[in-house]
C-alpha atoms as a PDB file:
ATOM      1  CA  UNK A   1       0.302  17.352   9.867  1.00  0.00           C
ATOM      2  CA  UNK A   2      -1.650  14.447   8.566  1.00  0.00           C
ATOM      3  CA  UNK A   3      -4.834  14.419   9.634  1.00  0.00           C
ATOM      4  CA  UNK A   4      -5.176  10.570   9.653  1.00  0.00           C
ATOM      5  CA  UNK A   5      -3.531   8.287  12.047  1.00  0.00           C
ATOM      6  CA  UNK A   6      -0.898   6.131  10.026  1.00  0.00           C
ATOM      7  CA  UNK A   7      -0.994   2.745  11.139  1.00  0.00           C
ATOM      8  CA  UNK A   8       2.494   1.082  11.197  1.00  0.00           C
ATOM      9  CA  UNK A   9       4.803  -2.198  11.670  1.00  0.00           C
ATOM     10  CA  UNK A  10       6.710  -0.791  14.400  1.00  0.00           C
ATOM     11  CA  UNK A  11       8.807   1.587  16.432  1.00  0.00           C
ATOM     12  CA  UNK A  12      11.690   2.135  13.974  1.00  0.00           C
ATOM     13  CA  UNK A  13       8.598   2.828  11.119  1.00  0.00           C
ATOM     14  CA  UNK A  14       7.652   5.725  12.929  1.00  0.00           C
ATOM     15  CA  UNK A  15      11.043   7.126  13.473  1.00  0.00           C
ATOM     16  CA  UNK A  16      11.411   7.081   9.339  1.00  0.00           C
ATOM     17  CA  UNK A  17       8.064   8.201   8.789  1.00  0.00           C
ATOM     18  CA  UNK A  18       8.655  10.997  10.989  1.00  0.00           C
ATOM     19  CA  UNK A  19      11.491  12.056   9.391  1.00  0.00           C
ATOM     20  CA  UNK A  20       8.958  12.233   6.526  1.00  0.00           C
ATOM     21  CA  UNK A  21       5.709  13.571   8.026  1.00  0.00           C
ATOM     22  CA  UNK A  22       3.923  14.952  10.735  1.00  0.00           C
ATOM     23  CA  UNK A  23       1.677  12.651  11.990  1.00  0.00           C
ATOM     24  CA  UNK A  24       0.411  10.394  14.968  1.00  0.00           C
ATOM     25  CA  UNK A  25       0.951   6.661  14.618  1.00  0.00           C
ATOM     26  CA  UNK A  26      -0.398   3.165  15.788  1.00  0.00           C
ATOM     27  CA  UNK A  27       2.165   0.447  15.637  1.00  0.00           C
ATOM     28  CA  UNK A  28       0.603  -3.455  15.346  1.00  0.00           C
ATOM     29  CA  UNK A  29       3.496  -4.920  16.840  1.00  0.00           C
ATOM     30  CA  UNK A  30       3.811  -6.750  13.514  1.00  0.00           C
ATOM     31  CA  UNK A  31       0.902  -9.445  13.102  1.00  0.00           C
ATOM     32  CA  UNK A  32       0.830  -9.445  17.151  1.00  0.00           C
ATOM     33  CA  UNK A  33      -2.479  -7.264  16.644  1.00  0.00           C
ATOM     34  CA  UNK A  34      -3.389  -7.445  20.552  1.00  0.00           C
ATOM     35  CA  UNK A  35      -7.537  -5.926  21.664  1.00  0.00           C
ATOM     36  CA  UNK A  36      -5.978  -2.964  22.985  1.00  0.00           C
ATOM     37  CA  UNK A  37      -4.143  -2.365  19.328  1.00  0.00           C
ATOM     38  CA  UNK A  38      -7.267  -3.351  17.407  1.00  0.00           C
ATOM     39  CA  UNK A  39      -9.607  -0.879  20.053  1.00  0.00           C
ATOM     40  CA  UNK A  40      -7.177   1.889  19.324  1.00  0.00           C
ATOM     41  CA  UNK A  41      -7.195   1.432  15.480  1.00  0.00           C
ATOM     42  CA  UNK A  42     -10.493   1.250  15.628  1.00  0.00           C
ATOM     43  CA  UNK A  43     -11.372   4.223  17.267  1.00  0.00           C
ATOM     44  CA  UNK A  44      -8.767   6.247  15.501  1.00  0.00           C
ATOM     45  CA  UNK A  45     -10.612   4.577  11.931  1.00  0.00           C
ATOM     46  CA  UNK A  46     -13.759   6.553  13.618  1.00  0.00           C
ATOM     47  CA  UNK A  47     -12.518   9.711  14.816  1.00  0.00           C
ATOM     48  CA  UNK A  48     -10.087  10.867  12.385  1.00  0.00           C
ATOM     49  CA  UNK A  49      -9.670   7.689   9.440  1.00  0.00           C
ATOM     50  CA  UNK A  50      -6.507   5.704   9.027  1.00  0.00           C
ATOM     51  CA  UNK A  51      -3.770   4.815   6.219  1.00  0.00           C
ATOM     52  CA  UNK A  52      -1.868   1.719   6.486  1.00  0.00           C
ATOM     53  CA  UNK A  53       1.409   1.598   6.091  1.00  0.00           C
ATOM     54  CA  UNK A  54       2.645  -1.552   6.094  1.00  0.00           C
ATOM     55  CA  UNK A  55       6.285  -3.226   5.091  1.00  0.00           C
ATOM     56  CA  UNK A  56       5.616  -4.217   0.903  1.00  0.00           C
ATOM     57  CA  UNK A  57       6.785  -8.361   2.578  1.00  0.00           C
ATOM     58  CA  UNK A  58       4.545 -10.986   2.740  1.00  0.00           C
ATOM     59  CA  UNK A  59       4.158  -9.917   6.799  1.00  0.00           C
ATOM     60  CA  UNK A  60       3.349  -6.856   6.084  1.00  0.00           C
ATOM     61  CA  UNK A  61       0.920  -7.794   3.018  1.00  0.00           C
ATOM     62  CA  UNK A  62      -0.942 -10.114   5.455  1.00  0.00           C
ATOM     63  CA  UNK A  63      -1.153  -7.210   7.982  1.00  0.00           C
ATOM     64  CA  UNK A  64      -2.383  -5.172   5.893  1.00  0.00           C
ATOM     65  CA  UNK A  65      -5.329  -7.467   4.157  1.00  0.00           C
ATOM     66  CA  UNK A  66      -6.257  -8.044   7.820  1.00  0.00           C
ATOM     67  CA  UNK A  67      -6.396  -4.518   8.300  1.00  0.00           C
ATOM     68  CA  UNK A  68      -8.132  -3.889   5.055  1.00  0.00           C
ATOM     69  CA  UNK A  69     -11.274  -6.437   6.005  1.00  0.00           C
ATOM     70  CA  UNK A  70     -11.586  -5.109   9.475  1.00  0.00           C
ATOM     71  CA  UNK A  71     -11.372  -1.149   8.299  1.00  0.00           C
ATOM     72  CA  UNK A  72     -13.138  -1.517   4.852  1.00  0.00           C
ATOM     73  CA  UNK A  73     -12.789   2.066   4.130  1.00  0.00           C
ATOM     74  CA  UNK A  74      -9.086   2.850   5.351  1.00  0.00           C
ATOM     75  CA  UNK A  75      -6.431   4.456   3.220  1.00  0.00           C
ATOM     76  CA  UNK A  76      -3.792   2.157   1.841  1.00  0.00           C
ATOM     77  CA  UNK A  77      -0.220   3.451   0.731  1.00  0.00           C
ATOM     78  CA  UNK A  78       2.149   1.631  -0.502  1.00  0.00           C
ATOM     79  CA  UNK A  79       5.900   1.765  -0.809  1.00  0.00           C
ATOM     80  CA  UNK A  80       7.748  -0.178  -3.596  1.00  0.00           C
ATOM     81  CA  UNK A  81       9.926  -2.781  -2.609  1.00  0.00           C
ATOM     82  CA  UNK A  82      12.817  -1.228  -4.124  1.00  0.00           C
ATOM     83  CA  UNK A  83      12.646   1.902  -2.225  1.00  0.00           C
ATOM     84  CA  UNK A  84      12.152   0.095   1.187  1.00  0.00           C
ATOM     85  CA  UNK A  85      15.106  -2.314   1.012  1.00  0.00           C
ATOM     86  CA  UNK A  86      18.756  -1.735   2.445  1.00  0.00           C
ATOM     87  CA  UNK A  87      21.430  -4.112   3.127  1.00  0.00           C
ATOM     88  CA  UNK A  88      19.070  -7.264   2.532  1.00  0.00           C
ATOM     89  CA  UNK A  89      16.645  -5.856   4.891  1.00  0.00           C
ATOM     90  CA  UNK A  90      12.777  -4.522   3.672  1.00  0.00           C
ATOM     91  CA  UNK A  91      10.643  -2.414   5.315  1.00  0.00           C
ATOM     92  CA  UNK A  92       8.676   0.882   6.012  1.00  0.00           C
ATOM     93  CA  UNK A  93      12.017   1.996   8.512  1.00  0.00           C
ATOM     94  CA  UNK A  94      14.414   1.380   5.183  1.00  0.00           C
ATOM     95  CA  UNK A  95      12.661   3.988   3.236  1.00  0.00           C
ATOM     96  CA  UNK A  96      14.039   7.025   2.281  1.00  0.00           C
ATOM     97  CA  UNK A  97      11.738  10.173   3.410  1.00  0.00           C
ATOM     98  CA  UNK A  98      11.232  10.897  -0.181  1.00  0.00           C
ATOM     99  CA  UNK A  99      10.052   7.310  -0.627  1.00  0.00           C
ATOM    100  CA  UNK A 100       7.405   7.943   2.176  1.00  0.00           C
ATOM    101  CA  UNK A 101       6.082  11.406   0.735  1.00  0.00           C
ATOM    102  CA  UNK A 102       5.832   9.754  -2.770  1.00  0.00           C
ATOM    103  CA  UNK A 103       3.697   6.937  -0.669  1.00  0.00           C
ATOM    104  CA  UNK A 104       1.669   9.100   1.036  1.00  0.00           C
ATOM    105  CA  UNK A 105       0.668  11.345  -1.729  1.00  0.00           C
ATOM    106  CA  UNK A 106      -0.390   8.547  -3.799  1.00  0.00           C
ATOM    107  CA  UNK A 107      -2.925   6.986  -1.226  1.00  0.00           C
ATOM    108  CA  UNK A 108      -5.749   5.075  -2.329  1.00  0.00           C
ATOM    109  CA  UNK A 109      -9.344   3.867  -0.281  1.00  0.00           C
ATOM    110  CA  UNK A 110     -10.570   0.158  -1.224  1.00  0.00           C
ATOM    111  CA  UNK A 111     -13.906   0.869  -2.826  1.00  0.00           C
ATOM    112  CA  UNK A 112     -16.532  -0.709  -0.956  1.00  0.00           C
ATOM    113  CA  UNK A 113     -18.553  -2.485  -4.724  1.00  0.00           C
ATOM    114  CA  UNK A 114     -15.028  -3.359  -6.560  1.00  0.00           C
ATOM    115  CA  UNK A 115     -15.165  -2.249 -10.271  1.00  0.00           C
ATOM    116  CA  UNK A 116     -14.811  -4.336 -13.185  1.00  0.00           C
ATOM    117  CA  UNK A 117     -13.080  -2.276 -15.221  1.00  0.00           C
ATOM    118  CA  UNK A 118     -10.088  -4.355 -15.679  1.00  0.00           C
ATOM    119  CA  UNK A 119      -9.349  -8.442 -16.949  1.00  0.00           C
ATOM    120  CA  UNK A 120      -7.143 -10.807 -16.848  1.00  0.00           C
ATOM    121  CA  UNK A 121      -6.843  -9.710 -20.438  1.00  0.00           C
ATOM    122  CA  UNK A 122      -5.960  -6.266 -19.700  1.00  0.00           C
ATOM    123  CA  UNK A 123      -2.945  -7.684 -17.437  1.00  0.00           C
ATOM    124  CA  UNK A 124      -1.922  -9.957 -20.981  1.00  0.00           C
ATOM    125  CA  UNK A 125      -2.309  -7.463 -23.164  1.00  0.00           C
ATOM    126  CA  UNK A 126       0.118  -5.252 -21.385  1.00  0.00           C
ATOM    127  CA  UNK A 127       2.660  -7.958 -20.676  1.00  0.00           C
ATOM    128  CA  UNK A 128       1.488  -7.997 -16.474  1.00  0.00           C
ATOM    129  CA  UNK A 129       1.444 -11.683 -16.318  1.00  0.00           C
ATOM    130  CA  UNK A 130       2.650 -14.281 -18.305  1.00  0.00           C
ATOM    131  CA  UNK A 131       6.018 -12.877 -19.512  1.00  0.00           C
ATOM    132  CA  UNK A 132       9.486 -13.442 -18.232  1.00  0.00           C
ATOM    133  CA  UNK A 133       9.397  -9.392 -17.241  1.00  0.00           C
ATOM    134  CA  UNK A 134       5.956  -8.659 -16.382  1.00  0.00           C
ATOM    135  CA  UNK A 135       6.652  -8.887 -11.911  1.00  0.00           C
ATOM    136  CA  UNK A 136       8.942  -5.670 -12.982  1.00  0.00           C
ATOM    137  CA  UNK A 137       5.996  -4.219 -14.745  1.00  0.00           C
ATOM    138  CA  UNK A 138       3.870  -4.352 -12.482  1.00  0.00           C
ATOM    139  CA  UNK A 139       5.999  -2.800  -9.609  1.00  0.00           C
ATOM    140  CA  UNK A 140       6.855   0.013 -11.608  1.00  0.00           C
ATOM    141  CA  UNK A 141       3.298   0.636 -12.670  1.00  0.00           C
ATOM    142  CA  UNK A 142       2.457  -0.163  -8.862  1.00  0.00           C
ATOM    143  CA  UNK A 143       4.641   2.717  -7.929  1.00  0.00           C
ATOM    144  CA  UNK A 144       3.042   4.908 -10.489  1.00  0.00           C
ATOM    145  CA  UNK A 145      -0.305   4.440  -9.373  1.00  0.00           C
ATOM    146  CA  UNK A 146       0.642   3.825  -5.705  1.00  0.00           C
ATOM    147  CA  UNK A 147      -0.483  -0.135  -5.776  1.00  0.00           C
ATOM    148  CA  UNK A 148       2.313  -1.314  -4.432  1.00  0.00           C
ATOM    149  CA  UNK A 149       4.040  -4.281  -6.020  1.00  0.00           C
ATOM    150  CA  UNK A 150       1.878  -7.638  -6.345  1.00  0.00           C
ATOM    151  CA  UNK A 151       1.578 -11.062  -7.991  1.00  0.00           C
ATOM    152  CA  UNK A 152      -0.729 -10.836 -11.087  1.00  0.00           C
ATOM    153  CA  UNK A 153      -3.779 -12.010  -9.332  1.00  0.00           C
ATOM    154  CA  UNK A 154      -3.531  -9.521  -6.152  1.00  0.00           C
ATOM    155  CA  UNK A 155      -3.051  -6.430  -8.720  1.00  0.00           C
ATOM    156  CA  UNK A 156      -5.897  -7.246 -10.777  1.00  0.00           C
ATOM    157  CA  UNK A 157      -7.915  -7.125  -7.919  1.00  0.00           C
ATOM    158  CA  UNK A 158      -6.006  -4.156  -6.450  1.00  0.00           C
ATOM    159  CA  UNK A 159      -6.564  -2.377  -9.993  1.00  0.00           C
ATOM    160  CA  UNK A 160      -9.983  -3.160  -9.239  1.00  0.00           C
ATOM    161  CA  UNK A 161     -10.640  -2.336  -6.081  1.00  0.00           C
ATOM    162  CA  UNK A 162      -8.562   1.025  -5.558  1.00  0.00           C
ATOM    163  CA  UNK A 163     -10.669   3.057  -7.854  1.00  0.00           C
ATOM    164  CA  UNK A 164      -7.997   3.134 -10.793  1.00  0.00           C
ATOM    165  CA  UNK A 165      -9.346   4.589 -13.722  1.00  0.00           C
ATOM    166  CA  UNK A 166      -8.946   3.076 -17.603  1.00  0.00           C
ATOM    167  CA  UNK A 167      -6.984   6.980 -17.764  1.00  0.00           C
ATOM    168  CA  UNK A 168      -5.113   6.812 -14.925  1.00  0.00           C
ATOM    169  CA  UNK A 169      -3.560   3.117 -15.839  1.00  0.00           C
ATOM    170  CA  UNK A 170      -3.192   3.956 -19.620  1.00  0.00           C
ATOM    171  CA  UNK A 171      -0.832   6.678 -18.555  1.00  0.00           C
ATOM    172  CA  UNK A 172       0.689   4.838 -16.595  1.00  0.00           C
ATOM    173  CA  UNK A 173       1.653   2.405 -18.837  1.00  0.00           C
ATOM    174  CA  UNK A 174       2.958   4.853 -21.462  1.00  0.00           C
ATOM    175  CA  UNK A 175       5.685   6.009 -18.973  1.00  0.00           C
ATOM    176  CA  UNK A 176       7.430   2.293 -18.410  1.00  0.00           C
END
């Protein structure tokens, strides 16, 4: 059982994280984030901390930064878009079990005083931005460090502000 509450999309999220996990959920209705949702996220944030689990769209991204302001030190996982896509469909519900585990055991907390430990030039340098492959770069090394797939600007920052060490993203980059 996690201890956390997972904070999801919606009803059919559950169902695939369950098939997953044990855990207890909170679903935001997509970006229909009512009082009562928000109270209830809130207290669970309190009493027992929070990951968010969001769909790796644009909806979900924009539930999730929401979330991520609100809650500043929730969990984040992150599934790669990949993994969370079936018949032309993405989401959390699409995702194999093993998809979820590899998710969940990757989670990361937004640090509170980002680091500076990475630059734009660190995101040339390794062909991140700027080259005609570097969006499939960057979602495989999101899925190795459990980032989640991003434009070049909102993995800096996620490189930044997830705690990623110089270690942990120079492995990385020696596996793809």
């Amino acid at each position: 059982m996690i201890k956390e509450v997972i904070v999801v999309e919606g009803k059919m999220d559950i169902v695939a994280v369950s098939r997953a996990v044990e855990a207890d959920f909170i679903i935001t209705d997509g970006f229909h984030l009512r009082p009562k949702t928000l109270d209830a996220i809130e207290a669970a944030y309190k009493k027992r901390g929070i990951i968010i689990l969001t769909d790796p769209d644009p909806a979900g991204e924009r539930i999730r930064k929401y979330l991520a302001k609100r809650f500043k030190n929730a969990k984040h996982a992150f599934i790669p878009i990949e993994e969370a896509t079936a018949e032309g469909d993405i989401g959390v519900e699409q995702a194999s079990p093993a998809a979820i585990l590899a998710a969940l055991s990757k989670v990361r907390t937004s640090s509170i005083e980002p680091s500076n430990i990475f630059s734009s030039a660190d995101m040339v340098k390794n062909d991140l931005t700027g080259s005609d492959f570097a969006s499939k770069r960057r979602a495989k090394l999101g899925e190795i460090l459990g980032l989640g797939a991003a434009n070049a600007k909102t993995f800096l920052k996620r490189l930044n502000n997830y705690s990623v060490t110089r270690e942990e993203f120079e492995e990385a980059l020696k596996t793809i």
